[in-house]
N, C-alpha and C. Protein backbone atom coordinates (compact mmCIF):
# COMPACT_ATOMS: atom_id res chain seq x y z
N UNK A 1 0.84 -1.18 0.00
CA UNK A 1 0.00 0.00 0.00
C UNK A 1 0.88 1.24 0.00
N UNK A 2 0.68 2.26 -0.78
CA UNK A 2 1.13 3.60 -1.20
C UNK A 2 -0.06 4.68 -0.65
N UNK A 3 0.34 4.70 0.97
CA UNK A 3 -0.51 6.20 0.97
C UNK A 3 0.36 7.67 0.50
N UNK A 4 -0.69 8.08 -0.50
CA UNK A 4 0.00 9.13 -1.09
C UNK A 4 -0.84 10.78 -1.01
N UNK A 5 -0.38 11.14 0.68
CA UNK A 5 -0.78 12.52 1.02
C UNK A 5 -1.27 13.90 0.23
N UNK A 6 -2.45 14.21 -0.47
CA UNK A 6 -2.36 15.44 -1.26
C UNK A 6 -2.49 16.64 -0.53
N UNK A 7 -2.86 15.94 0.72
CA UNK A 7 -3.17 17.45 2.10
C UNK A 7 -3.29 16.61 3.06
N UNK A 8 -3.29 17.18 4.05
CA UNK A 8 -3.21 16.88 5.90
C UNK A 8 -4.60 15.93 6.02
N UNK A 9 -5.63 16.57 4.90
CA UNK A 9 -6.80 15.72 5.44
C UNK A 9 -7.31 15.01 4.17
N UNK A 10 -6.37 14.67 3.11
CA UNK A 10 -7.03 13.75 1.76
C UNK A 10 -5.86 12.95 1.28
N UNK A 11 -5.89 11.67 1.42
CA UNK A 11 -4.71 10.94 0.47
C UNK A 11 -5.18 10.24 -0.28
N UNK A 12 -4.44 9.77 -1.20
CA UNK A 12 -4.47 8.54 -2.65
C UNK A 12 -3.86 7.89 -2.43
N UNK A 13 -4.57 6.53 -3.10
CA UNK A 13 -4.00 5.09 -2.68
C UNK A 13 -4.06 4.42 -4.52
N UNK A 14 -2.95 3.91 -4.93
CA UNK A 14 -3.27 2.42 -5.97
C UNK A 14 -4.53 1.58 -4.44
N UNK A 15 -4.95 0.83 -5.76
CA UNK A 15 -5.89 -0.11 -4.85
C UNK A 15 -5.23 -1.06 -3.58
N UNK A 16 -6.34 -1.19 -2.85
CA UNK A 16 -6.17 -1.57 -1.73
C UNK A 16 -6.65 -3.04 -1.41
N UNK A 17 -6.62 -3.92 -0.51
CA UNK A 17 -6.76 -4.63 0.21
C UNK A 17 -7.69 -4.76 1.59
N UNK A 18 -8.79 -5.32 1.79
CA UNK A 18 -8.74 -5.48 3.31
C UNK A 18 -7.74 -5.52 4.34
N UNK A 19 -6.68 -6.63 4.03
CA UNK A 19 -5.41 -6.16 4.76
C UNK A 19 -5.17 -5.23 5.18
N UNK A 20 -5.12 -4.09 4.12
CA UNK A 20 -4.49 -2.50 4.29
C UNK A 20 -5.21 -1.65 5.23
N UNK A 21 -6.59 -2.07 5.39
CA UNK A 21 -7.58 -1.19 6.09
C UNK A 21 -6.84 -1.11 7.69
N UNK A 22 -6.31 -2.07 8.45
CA UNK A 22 -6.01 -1.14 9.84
C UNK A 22 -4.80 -0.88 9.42
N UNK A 23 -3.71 -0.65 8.83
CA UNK A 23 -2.83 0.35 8.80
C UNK A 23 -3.20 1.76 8.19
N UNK A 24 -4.94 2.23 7.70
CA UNK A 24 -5.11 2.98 7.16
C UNK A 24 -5.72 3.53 8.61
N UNK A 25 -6.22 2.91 9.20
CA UNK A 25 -7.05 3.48 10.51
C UNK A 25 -5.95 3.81 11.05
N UNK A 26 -4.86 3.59 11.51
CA UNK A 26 -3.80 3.37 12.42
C UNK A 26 -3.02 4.97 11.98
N UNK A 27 -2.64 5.25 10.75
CA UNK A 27 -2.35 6.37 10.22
C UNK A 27 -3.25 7.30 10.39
N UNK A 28 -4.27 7.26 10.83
CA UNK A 28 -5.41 8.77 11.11
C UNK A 28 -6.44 8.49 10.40
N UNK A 29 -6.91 7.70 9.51
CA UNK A 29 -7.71 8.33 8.02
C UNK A 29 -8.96 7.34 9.01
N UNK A 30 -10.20 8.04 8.81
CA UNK A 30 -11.53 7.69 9.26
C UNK A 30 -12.34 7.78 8.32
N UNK A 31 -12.22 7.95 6.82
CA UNK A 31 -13.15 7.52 6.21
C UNK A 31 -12.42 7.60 5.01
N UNK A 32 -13.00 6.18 4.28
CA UNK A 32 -12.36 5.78 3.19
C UNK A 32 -13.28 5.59 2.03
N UNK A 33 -12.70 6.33 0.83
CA UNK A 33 -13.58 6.45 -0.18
C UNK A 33 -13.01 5.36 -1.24
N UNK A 34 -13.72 4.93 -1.81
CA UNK A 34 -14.03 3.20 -2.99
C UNK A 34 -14.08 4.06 -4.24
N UNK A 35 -13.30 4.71 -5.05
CA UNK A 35 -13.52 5.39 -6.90
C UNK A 35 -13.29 4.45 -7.33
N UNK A 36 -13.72 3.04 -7.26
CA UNK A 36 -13.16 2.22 -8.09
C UNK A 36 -14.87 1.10 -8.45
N UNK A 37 -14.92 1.00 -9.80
CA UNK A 37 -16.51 0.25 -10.10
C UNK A 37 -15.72 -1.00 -10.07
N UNK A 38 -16.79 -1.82 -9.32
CA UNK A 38 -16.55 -3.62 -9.26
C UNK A 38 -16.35 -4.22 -10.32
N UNK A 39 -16.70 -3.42 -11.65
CA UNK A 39 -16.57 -4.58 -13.12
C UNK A 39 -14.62 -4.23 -13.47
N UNK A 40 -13.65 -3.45 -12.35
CA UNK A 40 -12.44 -3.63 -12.85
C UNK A 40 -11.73 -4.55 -11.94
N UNK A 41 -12.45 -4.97 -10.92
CA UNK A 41 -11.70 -5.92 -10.01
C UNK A 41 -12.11 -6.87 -9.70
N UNK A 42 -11.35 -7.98 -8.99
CA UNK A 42 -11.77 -9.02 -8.38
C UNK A 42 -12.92 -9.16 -7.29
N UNK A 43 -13.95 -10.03 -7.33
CA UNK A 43 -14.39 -9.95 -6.71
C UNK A 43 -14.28 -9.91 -5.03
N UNK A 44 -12.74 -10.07 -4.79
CA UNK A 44 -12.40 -10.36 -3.20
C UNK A 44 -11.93 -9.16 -2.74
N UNK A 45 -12.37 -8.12 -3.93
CA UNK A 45 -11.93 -6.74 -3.56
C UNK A 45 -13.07 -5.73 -4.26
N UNK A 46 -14.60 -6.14 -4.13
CA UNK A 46 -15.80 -5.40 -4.65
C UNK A 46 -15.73 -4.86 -3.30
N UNK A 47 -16.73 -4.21 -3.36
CA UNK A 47 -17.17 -3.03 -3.26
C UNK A 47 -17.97 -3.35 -1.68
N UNK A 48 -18.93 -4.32 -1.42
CA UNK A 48 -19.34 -5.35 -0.37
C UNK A 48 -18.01 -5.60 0.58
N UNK A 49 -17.19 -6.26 0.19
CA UNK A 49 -16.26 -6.47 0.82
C UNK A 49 -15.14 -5.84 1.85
N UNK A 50 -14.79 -4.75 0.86
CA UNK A 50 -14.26 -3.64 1.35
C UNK A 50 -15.02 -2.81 2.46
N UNK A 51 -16.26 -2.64 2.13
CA UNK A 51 -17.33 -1.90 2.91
C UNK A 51 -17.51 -3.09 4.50
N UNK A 52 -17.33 -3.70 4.17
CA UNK A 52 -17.53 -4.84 5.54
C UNK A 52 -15.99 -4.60 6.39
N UNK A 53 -15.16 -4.57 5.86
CA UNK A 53 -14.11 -4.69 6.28
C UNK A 53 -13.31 -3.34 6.67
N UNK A 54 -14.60 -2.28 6.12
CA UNK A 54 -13.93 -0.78 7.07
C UNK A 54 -14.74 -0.73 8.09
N UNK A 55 -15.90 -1.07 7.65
CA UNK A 55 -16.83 -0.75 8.85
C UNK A 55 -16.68 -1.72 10.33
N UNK A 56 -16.54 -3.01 10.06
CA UNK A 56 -15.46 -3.68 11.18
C UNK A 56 -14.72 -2.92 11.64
N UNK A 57 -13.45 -2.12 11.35
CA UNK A 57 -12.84 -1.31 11.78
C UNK A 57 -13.43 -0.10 12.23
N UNK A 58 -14.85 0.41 12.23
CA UNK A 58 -14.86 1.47 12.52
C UNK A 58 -14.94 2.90 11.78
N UNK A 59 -14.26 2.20 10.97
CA UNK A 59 -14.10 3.47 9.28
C UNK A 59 -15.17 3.83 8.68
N UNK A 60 -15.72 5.01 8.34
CA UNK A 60 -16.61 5.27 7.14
C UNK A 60 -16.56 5.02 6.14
N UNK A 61 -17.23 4.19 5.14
CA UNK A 61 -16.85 3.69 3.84
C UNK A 61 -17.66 4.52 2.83
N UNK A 62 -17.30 4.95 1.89
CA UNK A 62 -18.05 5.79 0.95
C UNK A 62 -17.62 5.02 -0.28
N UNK A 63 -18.58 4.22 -1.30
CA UNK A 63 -18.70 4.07 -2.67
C UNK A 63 -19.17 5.24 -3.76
N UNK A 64 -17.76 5.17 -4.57
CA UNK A 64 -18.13 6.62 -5.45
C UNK A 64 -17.40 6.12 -6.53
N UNK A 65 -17.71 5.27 -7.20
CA UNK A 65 -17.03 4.65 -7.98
C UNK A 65 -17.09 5.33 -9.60
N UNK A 66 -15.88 5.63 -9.85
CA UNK A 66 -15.48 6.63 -10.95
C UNK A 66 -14.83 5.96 -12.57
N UNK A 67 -15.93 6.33 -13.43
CA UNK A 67 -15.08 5.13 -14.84
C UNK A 67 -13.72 6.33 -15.20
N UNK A 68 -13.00 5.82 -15.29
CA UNK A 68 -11.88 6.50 -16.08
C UNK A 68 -12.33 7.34 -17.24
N UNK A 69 -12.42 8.22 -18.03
CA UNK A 69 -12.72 9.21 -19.01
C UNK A 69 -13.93 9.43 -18.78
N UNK A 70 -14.47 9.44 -17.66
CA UNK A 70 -16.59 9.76 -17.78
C UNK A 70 -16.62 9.74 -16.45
N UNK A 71 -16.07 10.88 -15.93
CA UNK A 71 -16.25 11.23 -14.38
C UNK A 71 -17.36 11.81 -14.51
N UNK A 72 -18.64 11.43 -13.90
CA UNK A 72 -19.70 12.42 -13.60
C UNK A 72 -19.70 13.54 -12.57
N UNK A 73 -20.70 14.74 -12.55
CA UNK A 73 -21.19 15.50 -11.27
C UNK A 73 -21.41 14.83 -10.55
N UNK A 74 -22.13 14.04 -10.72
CA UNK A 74 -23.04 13.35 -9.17
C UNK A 74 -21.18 12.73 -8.38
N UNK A 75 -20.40 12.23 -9.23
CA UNK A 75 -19.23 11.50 -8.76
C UNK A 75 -18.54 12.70 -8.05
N UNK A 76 -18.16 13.67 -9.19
CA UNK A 76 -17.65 15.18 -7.97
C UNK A 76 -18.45 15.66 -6.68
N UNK A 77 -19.63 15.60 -7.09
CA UNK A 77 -20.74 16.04 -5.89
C UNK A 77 -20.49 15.09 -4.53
N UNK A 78 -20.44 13.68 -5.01
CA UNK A 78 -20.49 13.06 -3.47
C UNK A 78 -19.36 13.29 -2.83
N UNK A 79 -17.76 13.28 -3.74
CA UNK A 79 -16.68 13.31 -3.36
C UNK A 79 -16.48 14.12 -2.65
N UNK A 80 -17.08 15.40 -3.32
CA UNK A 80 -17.07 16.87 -2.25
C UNK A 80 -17.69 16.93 -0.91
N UNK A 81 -19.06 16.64 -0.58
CA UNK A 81 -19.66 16.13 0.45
C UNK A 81 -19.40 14.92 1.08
N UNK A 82 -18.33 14.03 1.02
CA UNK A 82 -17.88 12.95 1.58
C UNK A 82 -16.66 13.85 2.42
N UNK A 83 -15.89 14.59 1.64
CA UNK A 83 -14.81 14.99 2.23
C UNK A 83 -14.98 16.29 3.71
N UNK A 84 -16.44 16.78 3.00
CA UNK A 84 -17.28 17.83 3.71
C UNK A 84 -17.76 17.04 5.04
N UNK A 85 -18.23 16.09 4.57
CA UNK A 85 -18.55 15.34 6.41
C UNK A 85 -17.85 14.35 6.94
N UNK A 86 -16.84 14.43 6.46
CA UNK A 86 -16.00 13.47 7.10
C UNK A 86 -15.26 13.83 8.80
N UNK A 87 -15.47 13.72 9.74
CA UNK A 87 -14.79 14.05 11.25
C UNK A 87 -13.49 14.14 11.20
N UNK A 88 -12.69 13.60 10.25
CA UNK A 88 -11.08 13.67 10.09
C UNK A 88 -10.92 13.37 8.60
N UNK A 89 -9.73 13.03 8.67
CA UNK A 89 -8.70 12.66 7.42
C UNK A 89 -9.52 11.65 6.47
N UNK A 90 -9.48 11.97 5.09
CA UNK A 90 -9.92 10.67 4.42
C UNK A 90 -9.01 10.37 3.31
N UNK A 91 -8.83 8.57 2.74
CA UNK A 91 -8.35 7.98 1.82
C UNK A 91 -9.06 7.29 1.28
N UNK A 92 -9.43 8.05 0.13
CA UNK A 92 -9.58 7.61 -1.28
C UNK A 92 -8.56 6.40 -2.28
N UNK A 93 -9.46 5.95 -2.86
CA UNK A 93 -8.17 4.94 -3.47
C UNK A 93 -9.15 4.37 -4.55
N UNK A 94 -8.15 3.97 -5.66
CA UNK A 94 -8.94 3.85 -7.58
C UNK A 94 -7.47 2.74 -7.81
N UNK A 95 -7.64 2.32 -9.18
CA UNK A 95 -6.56 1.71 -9.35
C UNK A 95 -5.47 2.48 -9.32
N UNK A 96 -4.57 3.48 -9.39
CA UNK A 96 -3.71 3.91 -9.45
C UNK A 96 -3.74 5.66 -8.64
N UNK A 97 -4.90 5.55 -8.15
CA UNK A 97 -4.94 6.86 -7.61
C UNK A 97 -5.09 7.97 -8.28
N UNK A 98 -5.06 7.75 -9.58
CA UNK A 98 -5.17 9.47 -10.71
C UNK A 98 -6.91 9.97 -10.23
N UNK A 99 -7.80 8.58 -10.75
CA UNK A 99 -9.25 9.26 -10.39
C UNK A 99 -9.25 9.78 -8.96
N UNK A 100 -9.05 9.33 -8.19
CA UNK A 100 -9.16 10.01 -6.84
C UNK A 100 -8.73 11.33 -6.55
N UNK A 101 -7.33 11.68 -7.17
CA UNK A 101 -7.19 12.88 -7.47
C UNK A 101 -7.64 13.84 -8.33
N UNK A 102 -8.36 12.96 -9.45
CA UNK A 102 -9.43 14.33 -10.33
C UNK A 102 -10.54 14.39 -9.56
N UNK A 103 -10.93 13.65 -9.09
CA UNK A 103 -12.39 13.95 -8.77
C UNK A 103 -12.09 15.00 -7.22
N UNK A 104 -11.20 14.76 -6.51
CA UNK A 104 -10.47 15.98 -5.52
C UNK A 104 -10.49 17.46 -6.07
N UNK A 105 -9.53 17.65 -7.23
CA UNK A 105 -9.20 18.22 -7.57
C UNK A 105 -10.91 19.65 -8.34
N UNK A 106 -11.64 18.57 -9.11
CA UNK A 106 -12.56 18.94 -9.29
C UNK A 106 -13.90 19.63 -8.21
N UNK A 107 -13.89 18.53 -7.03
CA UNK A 107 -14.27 19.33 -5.77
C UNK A 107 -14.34 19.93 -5.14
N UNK A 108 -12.94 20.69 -5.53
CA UNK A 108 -12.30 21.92 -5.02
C UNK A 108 -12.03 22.78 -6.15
N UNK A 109 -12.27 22.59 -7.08
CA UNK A 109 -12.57 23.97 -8.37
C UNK A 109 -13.26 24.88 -7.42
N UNK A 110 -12.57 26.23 -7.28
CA UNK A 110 -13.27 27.31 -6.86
C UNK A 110 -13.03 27.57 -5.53
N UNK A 111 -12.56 26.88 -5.37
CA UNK A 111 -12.16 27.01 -3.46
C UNK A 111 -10.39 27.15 -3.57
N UNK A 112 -9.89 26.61 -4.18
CA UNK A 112 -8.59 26.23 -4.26
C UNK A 112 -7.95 26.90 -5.70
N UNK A 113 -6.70 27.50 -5.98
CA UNK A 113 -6.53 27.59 -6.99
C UNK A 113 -6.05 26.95 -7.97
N UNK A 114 -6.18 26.57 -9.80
CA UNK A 114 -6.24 25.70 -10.57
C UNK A 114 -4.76 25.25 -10.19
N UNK A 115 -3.77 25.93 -10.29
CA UNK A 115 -2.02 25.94 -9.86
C UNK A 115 -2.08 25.14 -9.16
N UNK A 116 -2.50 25.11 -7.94
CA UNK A 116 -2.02 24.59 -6.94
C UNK A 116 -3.16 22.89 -6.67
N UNK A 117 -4.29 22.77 -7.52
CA UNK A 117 -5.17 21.94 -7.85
C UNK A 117 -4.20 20.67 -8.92
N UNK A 118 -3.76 21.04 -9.77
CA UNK A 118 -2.76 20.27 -10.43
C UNK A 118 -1.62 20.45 -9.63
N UNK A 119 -0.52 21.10 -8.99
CA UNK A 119 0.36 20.97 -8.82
C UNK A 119 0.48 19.85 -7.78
N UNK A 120 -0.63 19.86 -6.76
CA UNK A 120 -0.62 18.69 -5.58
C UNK A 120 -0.52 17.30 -6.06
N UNK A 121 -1.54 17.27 -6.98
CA UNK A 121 -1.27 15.87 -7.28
C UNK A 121 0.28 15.25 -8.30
N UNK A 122 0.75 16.27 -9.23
CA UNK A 122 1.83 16.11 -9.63
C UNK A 122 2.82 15.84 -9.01
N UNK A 123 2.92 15.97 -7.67
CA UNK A 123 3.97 15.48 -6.60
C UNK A 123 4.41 13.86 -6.57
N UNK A 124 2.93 13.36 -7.28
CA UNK A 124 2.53 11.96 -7.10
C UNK A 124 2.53 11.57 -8.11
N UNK A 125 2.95 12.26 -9.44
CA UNK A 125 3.14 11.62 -10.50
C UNK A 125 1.63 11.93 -11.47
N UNK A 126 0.83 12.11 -11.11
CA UNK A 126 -0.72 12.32 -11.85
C UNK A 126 -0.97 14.09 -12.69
N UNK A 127 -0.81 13.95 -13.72
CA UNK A 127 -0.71 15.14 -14.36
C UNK A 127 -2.39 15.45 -14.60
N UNK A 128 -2.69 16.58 -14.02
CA UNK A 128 -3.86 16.53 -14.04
C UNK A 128 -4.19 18.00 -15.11
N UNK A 129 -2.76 18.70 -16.06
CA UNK A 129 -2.95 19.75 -16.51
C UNK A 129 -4.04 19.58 -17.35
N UNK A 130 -4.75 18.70 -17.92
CA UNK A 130 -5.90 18.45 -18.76
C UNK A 130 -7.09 19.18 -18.69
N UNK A 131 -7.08 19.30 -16.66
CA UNK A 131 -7.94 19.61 -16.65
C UNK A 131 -8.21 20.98 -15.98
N UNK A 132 -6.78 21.87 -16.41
CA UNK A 132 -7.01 23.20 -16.61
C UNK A 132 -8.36 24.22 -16.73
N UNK A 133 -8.77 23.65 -17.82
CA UNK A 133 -9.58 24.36 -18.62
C UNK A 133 -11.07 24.69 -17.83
N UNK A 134 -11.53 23.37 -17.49
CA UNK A 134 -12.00 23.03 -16.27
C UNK A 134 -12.67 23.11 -15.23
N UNK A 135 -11.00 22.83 -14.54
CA UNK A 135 -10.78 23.78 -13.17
C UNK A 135 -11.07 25.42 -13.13
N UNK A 136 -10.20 26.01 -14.35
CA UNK A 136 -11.33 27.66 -14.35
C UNK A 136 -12.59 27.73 -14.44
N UNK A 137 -12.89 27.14 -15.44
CA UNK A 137 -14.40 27.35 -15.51
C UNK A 137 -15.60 26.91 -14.85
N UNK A 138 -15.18 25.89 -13.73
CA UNK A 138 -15.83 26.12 -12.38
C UNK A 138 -16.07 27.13 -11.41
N UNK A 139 -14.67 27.45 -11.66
CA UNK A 139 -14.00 28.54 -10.65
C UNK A 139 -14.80 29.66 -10.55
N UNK A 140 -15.15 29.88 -12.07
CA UNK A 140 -15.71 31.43 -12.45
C UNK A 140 -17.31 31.27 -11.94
N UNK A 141 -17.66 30.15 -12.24
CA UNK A 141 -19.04 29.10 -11.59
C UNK A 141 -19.98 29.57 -13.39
């Protein structure tokens, strides 16, 4: 597991494991968000599973499962209000962590500036300049 910090209170993960879940509790994070749809993984890592195995722990589990090139509103919308009621820190996690960081990134169009919206996640390797264009034109609303 790669927890990969974009702020004090949001990280990205490549996919995860049940395993991984109490070293994710153990690090701070109390609610964990699923961008990942069950038709790309194994079933010993859907969506059921995972959700059983945070909530055992205690964790908030949020399903927001994001297709790669067809991020919806409703997908930015929950992300934003997941992160909005969350009591602490949350980790998100997709196969490789890029969706987790657009759909972040997008949540915070307008609150945050576009610069610094791409630049966070580029730390981590996820070039999110694409979505420049975007990110302003949220901004402006």
């Amino acid at each position: 597991m790669d927890i990969r910090a974009l702020t004090d209170s949001y990280a990205v993960s490549p996919q995860i494991s049940p395993d991984d879940l109490p070293a994710i509790k153990a690090a701070g994070y109390v609610t964990v968000i699923d961008n990942r749809p069950d038709a790309e993984i194994p079933a010993e890592l859907h969506t059921e599973t995972m959700r059983a195995a945070a909530e055992a722990l205690g964790l908030t589990f949020v399903a927001n499962p994001v297709i790669g090139g067809a991020i919806t509103l409703a997908n930015v919308e929950l992300q934003r209000e997941t992160l909005a009621a969350s009591p602490g820190p949350v980790f998100a996690y997709c196969a490789s962590g890029n969706r987790c960081s657009i759909v972040w990134a997008l949540a915070h169009a307008g609150q945050r500036p576009a610069d610094e919206l791409i630049s966070t996640p580029a730390k981590f390797g996820y070039n999110l300049e694409h979505l420049r264009p975007q990110l302003e034109a949220l901004a402006r609303g």
